[in-house]
C-alpha atoms as a PDB file:
ATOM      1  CA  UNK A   1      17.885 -51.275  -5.699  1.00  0.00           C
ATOM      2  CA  UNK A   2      14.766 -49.252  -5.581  1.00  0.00           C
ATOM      3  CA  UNK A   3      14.651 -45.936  -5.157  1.00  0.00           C
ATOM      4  CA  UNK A   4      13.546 -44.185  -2.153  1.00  0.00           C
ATOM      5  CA  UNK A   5      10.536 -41.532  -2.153  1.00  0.00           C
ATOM      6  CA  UNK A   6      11.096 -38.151  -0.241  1.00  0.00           C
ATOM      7  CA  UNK A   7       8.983 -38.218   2.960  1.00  0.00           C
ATOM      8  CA  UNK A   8       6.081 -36.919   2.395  1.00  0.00           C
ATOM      9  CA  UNK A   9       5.988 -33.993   4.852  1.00  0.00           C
ATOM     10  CA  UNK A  10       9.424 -32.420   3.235  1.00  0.00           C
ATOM     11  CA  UNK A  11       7.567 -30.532   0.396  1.00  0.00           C
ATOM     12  CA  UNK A  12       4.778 -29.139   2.954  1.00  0.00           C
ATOM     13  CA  UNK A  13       7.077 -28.227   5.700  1.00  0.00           C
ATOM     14  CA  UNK A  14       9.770 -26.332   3.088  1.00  0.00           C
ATOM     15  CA  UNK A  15       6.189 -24.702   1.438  1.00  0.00           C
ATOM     16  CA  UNK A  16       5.292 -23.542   5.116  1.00  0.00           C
ATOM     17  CA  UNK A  17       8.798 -22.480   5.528  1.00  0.00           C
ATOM     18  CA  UNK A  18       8.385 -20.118   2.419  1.00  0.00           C
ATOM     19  CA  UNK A  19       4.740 -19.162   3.545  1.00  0.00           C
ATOM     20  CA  UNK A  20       6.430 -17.949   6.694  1.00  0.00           C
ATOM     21  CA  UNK A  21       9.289 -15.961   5.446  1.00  0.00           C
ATOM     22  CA  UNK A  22       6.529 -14.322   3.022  1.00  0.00           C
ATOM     23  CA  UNK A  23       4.579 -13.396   5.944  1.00  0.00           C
ATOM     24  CA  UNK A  24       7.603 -12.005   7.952  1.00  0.00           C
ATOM     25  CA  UNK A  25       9.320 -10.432   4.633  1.00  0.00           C
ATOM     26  CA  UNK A  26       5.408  -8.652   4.069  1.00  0.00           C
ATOM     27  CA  UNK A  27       5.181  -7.018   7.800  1.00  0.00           C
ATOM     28  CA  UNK A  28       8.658  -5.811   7.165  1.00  0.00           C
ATOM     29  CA  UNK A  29       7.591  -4.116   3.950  1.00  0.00           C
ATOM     30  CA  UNK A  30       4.153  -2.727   5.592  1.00  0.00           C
ATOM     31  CA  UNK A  31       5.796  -1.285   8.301  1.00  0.00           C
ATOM     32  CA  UNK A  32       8.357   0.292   5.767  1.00  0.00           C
ATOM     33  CA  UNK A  33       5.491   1.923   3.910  1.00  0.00           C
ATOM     34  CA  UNK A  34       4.427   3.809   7.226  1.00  0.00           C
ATOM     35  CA  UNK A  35       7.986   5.293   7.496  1.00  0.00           C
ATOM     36  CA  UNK A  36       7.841   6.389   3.460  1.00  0.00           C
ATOM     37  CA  UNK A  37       4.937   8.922   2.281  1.00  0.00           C
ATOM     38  CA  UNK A  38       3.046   9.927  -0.954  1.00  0.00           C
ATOM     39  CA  UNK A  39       1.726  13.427  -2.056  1.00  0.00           C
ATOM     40  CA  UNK A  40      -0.681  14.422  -4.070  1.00  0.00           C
ATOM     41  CA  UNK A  41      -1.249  18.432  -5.033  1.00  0.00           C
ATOM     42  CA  UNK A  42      -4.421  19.310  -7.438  1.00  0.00           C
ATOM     43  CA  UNK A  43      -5.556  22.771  -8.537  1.00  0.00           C
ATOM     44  CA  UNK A  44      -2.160  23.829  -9.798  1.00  0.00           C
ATOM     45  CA  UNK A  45      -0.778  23.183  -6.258  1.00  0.00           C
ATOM     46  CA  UNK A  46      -3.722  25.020  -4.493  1.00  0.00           C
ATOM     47  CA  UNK A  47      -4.503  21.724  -2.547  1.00  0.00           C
ATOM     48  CA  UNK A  48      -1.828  19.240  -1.585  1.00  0.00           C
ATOM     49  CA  UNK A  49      -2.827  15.777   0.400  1.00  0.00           C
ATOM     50  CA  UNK A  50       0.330  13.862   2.086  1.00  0.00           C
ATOM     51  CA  UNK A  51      -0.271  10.171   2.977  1.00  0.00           C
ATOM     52  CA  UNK A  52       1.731   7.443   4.443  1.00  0.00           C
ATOM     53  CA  UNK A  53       2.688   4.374   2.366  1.00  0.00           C
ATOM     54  CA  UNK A  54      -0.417   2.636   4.218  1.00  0.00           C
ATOM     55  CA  UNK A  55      -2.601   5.318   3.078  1.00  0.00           C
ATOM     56  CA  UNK A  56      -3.032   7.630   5.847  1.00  0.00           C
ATOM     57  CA  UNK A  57      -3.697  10.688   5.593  1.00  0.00           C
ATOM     58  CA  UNK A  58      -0.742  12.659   7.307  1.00  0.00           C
ATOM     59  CA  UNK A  59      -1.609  16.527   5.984  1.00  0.00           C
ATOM     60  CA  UNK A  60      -3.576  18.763   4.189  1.00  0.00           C
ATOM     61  CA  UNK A  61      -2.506  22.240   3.058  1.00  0.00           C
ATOM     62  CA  UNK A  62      -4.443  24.288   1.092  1.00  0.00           C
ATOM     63  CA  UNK A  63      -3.127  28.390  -0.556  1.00  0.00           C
ATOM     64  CA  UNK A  64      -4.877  31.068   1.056  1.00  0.00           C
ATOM     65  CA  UNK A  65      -5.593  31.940  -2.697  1.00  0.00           C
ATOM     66  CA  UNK A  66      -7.931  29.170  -2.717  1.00  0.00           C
ATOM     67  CA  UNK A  67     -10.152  30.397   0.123  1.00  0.00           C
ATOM     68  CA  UNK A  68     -13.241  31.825  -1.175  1.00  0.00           C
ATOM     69  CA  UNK A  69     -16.061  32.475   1.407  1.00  0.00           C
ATOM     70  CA  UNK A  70     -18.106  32.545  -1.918  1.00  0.00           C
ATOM     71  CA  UNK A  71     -16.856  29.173  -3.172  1.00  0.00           C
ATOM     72  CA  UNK A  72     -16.720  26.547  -0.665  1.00  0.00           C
ATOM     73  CA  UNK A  73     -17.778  23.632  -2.729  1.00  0.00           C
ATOM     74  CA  UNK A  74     -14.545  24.103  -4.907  1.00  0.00           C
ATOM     75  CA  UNK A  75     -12.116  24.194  -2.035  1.00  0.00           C
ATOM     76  CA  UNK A  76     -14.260  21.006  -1.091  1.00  0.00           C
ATOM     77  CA  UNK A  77     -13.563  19.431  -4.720  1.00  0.00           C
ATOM     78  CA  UNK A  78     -10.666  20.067  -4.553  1.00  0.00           C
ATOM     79  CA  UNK A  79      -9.666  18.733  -1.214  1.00  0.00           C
ATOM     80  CA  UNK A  80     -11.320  15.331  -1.992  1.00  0.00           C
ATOM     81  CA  UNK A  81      -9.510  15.048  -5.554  1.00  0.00           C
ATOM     82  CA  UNK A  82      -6.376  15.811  -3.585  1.00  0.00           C
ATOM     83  CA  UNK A  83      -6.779  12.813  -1.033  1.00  0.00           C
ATOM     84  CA  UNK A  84      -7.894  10.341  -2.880  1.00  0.00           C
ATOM     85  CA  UNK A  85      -4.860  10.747  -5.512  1.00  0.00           C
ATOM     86  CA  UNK A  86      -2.454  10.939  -2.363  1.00  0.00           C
ATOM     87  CA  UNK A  87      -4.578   7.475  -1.378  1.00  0.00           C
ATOM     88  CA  UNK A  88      -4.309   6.223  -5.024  1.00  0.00           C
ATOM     89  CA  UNK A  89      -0.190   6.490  -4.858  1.00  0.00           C
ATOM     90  CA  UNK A  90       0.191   5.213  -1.590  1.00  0.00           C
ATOM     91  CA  UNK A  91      -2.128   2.664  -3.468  1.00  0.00           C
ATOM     92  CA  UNK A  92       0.163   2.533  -6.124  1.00  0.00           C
ATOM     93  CA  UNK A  93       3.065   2.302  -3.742  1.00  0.00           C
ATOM     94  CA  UNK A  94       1.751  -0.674  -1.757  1.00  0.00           C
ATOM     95  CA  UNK A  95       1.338  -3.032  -4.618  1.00  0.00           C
ATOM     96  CA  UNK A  96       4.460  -2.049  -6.328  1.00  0.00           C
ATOM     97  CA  UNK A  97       6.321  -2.692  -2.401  1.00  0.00           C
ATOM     98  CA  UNK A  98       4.326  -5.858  -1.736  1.00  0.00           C
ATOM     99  CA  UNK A  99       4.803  -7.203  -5.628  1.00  0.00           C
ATOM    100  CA  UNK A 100       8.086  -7.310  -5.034  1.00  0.00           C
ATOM    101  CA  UNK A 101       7.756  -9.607  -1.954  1.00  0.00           C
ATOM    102  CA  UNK A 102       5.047 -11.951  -3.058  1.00  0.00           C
ATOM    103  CA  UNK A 103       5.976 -11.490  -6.771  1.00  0.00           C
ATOM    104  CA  UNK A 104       2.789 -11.037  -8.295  1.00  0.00           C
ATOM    105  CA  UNK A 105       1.022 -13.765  -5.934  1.00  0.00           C
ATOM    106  CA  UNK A 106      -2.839 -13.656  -5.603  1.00  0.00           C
ATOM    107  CA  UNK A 107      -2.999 -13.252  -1.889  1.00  0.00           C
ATOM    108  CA  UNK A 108      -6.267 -13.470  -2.088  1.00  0.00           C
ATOM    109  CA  UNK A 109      -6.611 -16.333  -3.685  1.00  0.00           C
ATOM    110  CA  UNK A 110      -5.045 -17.669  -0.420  1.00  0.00           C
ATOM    111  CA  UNK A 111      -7.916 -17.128   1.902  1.00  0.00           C
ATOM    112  CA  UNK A 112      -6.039 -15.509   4.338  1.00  0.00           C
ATOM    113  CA  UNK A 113      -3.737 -17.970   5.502  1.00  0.00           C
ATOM    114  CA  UNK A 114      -1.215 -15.041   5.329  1.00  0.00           C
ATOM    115  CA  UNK A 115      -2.798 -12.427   7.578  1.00  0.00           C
END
């Protein structure tokens, strides 16, 4: 008796299946990152940047010690330094969150079929 092949549809339809609980599984986890945050301080705390997993910027404070009519450019310095380490963890963050759903996949590699 010979031996039936599996229809040939089975393995796409159970790998679009998979695609689709990726996708879901992924919104769930971005919109997770908005509700979690990241902070960043620089300066020995003189500067402190606060971002949303997603990498917005949510707040800014800065020590009155820091404010220096005479020194502007290094309460500039430091305020950059301090947001782009706050957007470097929530950086961090996303990969670690999204890792975990697509477990290691190359979205990319994908050519957005995902988003």
């Amino acid at each position: 008796m010979a031996k039936q092949k599996p229809a040939q549809g089975g393995g796409m339809n159970q790998m679009m299946r998979q695609m689709q609980r990726m996708q879901a599984d992924m919104a769930a986890v971005q919109e997770a990152l908005e509700a979690e945050t990241v902070e960043a301080s620089v300066g020995g705390g003189m500067v402190t940047a606060t971002a949303t997993g997603s990498g917005q910027i949510q707040r800014i404070s800065i020590s009155p010690d820091v404010v220096d009519p005479e020194d502007v450019e290094m309460l500039e310095d430091l305020v950059v330094a301090a947001v782009t380490e706050a957007l470097r963890a929530a950086q961090e963050l996303q990969t670690q969150k999204m890792g975990a759903v697509t477990g290691g996949l190359d979205l990319g590699a994908l050519g957005g079929m995902l988003g």
